[in-house]
Protein backbone atom coordinates (compact mmCIF):
# COMPACT_ATOMS: atom_id res chain seq x y z
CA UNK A 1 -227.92 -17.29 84.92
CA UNK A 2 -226.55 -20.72 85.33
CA UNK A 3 -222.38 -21.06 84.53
CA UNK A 4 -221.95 -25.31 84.55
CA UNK A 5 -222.87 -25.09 88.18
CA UNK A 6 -222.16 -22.13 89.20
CA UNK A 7 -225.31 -19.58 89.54
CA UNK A 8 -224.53 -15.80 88.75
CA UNK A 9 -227.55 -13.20 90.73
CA UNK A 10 -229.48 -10.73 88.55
CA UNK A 11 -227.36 -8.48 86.98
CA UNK A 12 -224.45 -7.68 84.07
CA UNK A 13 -220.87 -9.10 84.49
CA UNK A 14 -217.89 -6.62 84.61
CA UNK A 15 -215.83 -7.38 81.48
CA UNK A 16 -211.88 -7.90 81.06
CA UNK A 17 -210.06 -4.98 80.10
CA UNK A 18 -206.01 -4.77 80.45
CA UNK A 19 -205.30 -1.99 82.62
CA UNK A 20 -208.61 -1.50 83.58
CA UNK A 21 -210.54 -4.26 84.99
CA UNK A 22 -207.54 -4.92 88.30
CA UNK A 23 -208.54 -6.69 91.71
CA UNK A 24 -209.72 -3.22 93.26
CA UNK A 25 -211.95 -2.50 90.38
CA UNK A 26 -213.59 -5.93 90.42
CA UNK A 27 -214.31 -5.80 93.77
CA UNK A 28 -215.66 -1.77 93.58
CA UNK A 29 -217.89 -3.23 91.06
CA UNK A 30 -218.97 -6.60 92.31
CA UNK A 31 -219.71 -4.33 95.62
CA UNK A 32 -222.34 -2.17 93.61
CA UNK A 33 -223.91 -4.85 92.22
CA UNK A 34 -221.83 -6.78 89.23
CA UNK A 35 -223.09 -10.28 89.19
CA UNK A 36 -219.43 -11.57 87.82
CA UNK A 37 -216.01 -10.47 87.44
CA UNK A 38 -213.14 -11.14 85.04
CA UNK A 39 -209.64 -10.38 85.54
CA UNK A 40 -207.48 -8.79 83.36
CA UNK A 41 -206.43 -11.23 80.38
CA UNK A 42 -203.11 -12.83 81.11
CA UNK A 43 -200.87 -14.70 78.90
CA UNK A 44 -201.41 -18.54 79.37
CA UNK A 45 -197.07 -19.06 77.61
CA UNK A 46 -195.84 -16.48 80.44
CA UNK A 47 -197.53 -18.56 83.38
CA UNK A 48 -196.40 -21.61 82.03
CA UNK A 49 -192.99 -19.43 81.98
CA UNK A 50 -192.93 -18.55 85.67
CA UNK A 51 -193.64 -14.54 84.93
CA UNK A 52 -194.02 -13.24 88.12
CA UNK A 53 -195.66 -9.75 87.07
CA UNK A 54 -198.15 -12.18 84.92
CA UNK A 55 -199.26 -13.82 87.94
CA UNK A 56 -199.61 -11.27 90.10
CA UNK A 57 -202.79 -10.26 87.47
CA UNK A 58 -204.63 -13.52 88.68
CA UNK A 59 -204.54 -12.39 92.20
CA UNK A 60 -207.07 -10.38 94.59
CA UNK A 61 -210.64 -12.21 93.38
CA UNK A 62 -213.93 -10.03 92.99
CA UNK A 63 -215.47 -9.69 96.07
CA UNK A 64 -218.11 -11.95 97.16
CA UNK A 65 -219.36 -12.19 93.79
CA UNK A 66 -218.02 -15.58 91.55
CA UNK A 67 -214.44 -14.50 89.74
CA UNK A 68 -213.50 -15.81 86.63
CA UNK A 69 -209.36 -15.58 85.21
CA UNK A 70 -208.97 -14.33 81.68
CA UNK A 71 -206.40 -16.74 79.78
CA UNK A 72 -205.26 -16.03 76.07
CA UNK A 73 -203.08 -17.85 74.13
CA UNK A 74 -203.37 -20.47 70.96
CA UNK A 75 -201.69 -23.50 71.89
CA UNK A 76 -204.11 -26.04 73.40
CA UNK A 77 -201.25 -27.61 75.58
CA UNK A 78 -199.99 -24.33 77.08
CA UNK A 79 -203.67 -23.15 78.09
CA UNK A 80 -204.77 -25.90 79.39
CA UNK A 81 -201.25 -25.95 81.98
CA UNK A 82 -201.69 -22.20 82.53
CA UNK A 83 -204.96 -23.30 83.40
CA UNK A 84 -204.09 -25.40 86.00
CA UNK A 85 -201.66 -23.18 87.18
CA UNK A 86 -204.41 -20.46 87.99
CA UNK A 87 -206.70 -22.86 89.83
CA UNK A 88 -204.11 -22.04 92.98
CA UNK A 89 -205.66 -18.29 93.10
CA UNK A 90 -209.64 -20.06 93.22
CA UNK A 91 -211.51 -18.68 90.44
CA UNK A 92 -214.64 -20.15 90.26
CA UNK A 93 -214.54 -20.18 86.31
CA UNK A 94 -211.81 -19.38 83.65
CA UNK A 95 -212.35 -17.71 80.89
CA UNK A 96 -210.47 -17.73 77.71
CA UNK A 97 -209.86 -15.03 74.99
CA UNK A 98 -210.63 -14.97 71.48
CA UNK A 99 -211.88 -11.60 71.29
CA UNK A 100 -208.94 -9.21 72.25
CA UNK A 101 -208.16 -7.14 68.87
CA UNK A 102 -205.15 -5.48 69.95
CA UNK A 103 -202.20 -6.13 67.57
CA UNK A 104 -199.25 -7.45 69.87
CA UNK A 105 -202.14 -10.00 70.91
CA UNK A 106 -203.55 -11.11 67.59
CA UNK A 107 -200.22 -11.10 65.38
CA UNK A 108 -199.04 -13.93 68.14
CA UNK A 109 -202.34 -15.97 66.57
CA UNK A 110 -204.21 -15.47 70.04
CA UNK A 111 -207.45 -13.07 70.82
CA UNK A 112 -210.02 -12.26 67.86
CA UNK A 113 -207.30 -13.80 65.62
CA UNK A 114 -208.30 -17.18 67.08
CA UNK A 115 -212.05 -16.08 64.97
CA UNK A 116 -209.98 -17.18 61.81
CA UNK A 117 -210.15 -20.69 62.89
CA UNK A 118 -212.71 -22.32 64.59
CA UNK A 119 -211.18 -26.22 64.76
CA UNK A 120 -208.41 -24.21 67.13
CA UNK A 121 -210.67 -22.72 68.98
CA UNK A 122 -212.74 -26.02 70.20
CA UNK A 123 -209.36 -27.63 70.57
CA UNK A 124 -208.27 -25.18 72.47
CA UNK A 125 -211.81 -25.32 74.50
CA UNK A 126 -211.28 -29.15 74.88
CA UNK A 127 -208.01 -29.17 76.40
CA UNK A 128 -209.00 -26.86 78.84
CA UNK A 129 -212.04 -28.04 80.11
CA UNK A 130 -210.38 -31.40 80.55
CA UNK A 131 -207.49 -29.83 82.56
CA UNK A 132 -209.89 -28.32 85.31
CA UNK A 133 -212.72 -29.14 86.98
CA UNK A 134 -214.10 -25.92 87.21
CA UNK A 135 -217.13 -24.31 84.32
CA UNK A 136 -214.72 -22.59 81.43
CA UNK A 137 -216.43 -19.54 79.62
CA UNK A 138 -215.33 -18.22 76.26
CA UNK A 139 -215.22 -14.47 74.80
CA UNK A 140 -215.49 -13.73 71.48
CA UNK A 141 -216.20 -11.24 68.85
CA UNK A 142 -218.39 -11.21 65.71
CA UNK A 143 -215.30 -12.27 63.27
CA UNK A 144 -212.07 -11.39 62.12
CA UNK A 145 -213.71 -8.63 59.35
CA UNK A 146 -216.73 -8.40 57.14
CA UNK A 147 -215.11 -11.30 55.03
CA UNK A 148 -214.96 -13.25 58.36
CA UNK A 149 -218.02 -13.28 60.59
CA UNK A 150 -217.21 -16.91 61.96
CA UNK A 151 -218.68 -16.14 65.46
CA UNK A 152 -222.03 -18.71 64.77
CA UNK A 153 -219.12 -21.65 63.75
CA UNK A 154 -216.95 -20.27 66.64
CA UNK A 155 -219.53 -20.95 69.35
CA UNK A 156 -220.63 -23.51 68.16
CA UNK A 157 -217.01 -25.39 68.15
CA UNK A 158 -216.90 -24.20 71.69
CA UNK A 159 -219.82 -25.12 72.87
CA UNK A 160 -219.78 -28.89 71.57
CA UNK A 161 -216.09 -28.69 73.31
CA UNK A 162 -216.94 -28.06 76.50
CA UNK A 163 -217.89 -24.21 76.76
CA UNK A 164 -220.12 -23.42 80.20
CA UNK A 165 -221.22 -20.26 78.32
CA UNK A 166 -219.95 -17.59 75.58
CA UNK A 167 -219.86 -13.71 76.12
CA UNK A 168 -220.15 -12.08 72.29
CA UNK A 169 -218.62 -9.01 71.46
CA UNK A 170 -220.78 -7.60 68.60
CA UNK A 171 -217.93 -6.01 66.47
CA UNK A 172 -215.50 -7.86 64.44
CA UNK A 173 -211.79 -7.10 64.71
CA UNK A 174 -211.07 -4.77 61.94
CA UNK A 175 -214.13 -2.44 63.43
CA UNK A 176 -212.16 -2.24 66.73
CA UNK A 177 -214.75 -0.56 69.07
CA UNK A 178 -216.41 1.18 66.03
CA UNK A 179 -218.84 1.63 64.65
CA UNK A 180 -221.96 0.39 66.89
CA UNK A 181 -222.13 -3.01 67.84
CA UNK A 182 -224.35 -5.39 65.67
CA UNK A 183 -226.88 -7.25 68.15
CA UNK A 184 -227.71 -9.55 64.91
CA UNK A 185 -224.49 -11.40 65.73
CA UNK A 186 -225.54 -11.82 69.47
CA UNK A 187 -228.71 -13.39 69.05
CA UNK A 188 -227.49 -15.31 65.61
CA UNK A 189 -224.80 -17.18 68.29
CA UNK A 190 -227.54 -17.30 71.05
CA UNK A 191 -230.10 -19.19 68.29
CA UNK A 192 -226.98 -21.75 67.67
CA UNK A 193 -225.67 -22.64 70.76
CA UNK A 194 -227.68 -24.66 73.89
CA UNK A 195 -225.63 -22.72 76.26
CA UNK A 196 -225.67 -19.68 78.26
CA UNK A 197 -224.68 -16.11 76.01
CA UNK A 198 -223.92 -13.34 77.18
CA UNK A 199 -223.90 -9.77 74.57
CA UNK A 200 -221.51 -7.32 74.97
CA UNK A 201 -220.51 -4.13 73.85
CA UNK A 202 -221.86 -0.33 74.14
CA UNK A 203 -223.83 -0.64 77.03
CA UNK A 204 -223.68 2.52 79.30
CA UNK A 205 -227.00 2.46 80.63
CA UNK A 206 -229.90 0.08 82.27
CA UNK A 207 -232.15 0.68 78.97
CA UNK A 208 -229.91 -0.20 76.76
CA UNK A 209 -228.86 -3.25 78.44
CA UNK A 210 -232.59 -4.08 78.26
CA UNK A 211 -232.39 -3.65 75.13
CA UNK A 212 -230.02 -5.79 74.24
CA UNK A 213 -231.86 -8.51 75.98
CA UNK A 214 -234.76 -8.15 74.45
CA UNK A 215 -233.22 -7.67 70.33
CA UNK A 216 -231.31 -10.84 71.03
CA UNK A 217 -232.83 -12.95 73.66
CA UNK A 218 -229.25 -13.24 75.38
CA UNK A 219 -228.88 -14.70 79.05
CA UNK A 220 -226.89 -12.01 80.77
CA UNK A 221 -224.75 -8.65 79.33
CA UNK A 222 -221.70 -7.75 80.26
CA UNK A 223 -220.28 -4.04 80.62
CA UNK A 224 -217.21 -2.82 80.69
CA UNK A 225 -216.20 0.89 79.45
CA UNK A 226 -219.09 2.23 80.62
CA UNK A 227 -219.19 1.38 84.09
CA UNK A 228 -215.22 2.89 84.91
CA UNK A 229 -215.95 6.21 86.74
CA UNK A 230 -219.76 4.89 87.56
CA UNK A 231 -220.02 1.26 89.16
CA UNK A 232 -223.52 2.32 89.89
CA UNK A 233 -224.11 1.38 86.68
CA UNK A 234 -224.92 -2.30 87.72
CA UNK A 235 -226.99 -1.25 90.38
CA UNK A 236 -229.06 0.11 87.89
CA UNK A 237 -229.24 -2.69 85.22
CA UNK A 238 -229.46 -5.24 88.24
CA UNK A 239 -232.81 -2.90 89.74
CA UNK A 240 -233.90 -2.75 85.93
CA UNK A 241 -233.44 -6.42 85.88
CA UNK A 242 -235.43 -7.39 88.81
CA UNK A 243 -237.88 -4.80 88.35
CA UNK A 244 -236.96 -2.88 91.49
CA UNK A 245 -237.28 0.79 91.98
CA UNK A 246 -233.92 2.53 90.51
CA UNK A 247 -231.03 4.05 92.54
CA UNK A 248 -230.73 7.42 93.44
CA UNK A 249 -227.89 8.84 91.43
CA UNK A 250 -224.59 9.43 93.24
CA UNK A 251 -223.62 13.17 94.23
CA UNK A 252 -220.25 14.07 92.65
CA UNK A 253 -219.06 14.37 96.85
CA UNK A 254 -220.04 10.43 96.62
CA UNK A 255 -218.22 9.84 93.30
CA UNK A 256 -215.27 12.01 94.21
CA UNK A 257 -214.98 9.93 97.53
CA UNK A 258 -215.68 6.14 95.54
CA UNK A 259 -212.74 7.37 93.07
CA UNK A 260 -210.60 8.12 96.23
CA UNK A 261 -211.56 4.54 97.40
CA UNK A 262 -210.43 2.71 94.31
CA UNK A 263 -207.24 4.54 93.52
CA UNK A 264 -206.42 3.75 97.63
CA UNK A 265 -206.69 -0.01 97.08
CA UNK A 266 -204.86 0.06 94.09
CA UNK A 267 -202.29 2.13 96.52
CA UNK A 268 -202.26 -0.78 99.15
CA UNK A 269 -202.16 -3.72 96.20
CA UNK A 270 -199.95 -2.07 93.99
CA UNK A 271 -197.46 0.44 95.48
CA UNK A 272 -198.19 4.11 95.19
CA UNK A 273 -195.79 4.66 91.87
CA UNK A 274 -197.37 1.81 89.41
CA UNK A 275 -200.86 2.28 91.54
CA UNK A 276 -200.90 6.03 90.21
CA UNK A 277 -199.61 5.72 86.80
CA UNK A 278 -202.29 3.21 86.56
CA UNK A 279 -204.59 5.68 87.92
CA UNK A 280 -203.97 8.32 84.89
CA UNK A 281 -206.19 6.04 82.71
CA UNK A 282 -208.87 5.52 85.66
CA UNK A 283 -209.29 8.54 87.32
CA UNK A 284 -210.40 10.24 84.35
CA UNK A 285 -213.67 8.51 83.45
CA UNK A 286 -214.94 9.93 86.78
CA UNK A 287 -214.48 13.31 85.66
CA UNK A 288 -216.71 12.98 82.28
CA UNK A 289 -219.62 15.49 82.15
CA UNK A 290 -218.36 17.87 84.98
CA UNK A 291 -217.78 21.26 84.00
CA UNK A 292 -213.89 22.10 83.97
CA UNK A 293 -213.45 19.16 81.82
CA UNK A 294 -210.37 20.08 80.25
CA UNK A 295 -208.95 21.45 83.84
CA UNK A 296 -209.86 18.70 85.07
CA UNK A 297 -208.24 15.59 82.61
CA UNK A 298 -204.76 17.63 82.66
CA UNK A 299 -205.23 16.83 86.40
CA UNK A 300 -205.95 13.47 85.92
CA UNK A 301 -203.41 12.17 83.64
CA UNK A 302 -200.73 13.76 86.04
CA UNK A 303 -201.00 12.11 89.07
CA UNK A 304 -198.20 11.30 90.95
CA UNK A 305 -198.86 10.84 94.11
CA UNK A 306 -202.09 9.61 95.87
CA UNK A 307 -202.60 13.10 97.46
CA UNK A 308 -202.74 14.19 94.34
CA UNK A 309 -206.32 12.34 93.46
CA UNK A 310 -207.48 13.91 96.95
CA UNK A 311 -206.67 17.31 95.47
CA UNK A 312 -208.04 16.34 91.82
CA UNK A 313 -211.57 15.71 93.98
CA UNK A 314 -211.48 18.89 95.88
CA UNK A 315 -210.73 20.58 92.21
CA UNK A 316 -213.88 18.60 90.86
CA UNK A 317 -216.03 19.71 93.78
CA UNK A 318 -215.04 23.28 93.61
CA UNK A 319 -215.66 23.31 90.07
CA UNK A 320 -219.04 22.19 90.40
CA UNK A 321 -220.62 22.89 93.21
CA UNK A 322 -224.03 22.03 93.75
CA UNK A 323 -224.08 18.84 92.41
């Protein structure tokens, strides 16, 4: 898939998620076979501000594979300097928000609350695009509600302003992440627009991301939720993709030892403290489908230290054995 002129492999991108989508999980999942990675969305006011913690989210990259920064905001001006600002870290694109339905985000007028207005959002688009000289994606979601499924007029703003290519979440706001996703938005905004799209939401296999393909003729998906706790998720949709032969499943000794690996690197970028609260809402999507489940998430959401998600794979392991 072609981003302005920036080519992305075979493969799904690894979606923005605060909290969740940090440097060391980009690069764990650019390294097993994510074609793209965006950061974590970061206020576009509180760079123009001079927030240290803010900028410290546009920091670490994705790897070898092409890195894009996740801006929100809803003040042309302000994005398009924040912009600017982030082109000192080297993404290769920048991304903006309009698709984030968390309430301290949308009651500032930013995220999927941006889906209310459409003139805003290819303003905002425009003075972007004109700030940097880098390809500038957009993500957004289906509408605000039912009353409000603006995501055709949306992309359309965005694309005549400058837009490289559009990721569409197929919920609206109101639904949240529930109920499932309609792909008749997906393909409605892919029908509209001349540029790249890219569908999003419940993917958590290779078949279903073929699926999504194929009911909405989108360029490229991207995952997010379901590939914490198994990165070799995109090895499988990019083998599905190319029509390779698919991976041999990880043994839990592998997965134990990959989760050991991430919450490490968070370790060495973070400190151990923040690195391991963090890791309280990581470590336990490795754990799903084990037996000892509910053993097993008490363990998780009480790390402390980082010996403790050594001991938390040595309880997984002895809890299943075999596998």
């Amino acid at each position: 898939m072609q981003i302005g002129n920036l080519t992305l492999a075979p493969g799904a991108l690894f979606a923005p998620m605060a909290g969740l989508s940090d440097a060391s999980a980009r690069r764990l999942m650019t390294a097993h076979g994510a074609s793209a990675a965006v950061s974590e969305m970061i206020s576009a006011k509180a760079l123009v501000y001079k927030d240290k913690k803010t900028a410290a989210l546009a920091r670490g990259g994705a790897g070898d594979a092409p890195f894009a920064i996740q801006l929100f905001g809803n003040e042309p001006e302000t994005m398009a300097a924040a912009a600017k600002l982030v082109l000192d870290y080297r993404p290769d694109y920048i991304d903006i928000n309009m698709g984030c339905p968390a309430p301290k985000i949308t009651s500032t007028g930013a995220g999927s609350a941006l889906m209310r207005d459409p003139d805003l959002c290819g303003r905002i688009v425009a003075a972007v695009s004109s700030a940097v000289d880098i390809p500038v994606t957009v993500k957004i979601r289906k509408g605000w509600d039912d009353g409000t499924v603006s995501c055709v007029e949306v992309a359309r703003r965005c694309a005549e302003n400058g837009a490289a290519a559009i990721a569409v979440h197929g919920r609206t706001r109101e639904q949240m992440y529930t109920p499932p996703i309609d792909p008749g938005c997906i393909a409605a905004v892919k029908a509209a627009v001349g540029i790249p799209v890219i569908g999003n939401g419940d993917i958590t296999t290779a078949a279903e991301a073929l699926a999504m393909i194929k009911q909405t003729g989108c360029d490229a998906v991207m995952v997010g939720r379901g590939a914490l706790g198994n990165p070799w998720l995109f090895e499988e949709i990019r083998a599905a993709l190319t029509g390779e032969e698919p991976p041999v499943p990880p043994s839990l000794r592998r997965r134990m030892h990959t989760m050991c690996e991430q919450l490490y690197a968070m370790c060495e970028e973070k400190g151990e403290e923040a690195a391991m609260r963090q890791a309280r809402s990581q470590a336990p999507y490795y754990m799903k489908g084990l037996r000892g489940a509910a053993q097993l998430r008490r363990a998780a959401v009480s790390l402390t230290y980082y010996r403790d998600a050594e001991a938390l794979a040595e309880l997984a392991l002895s809890l299943n054995p075999g596998l």
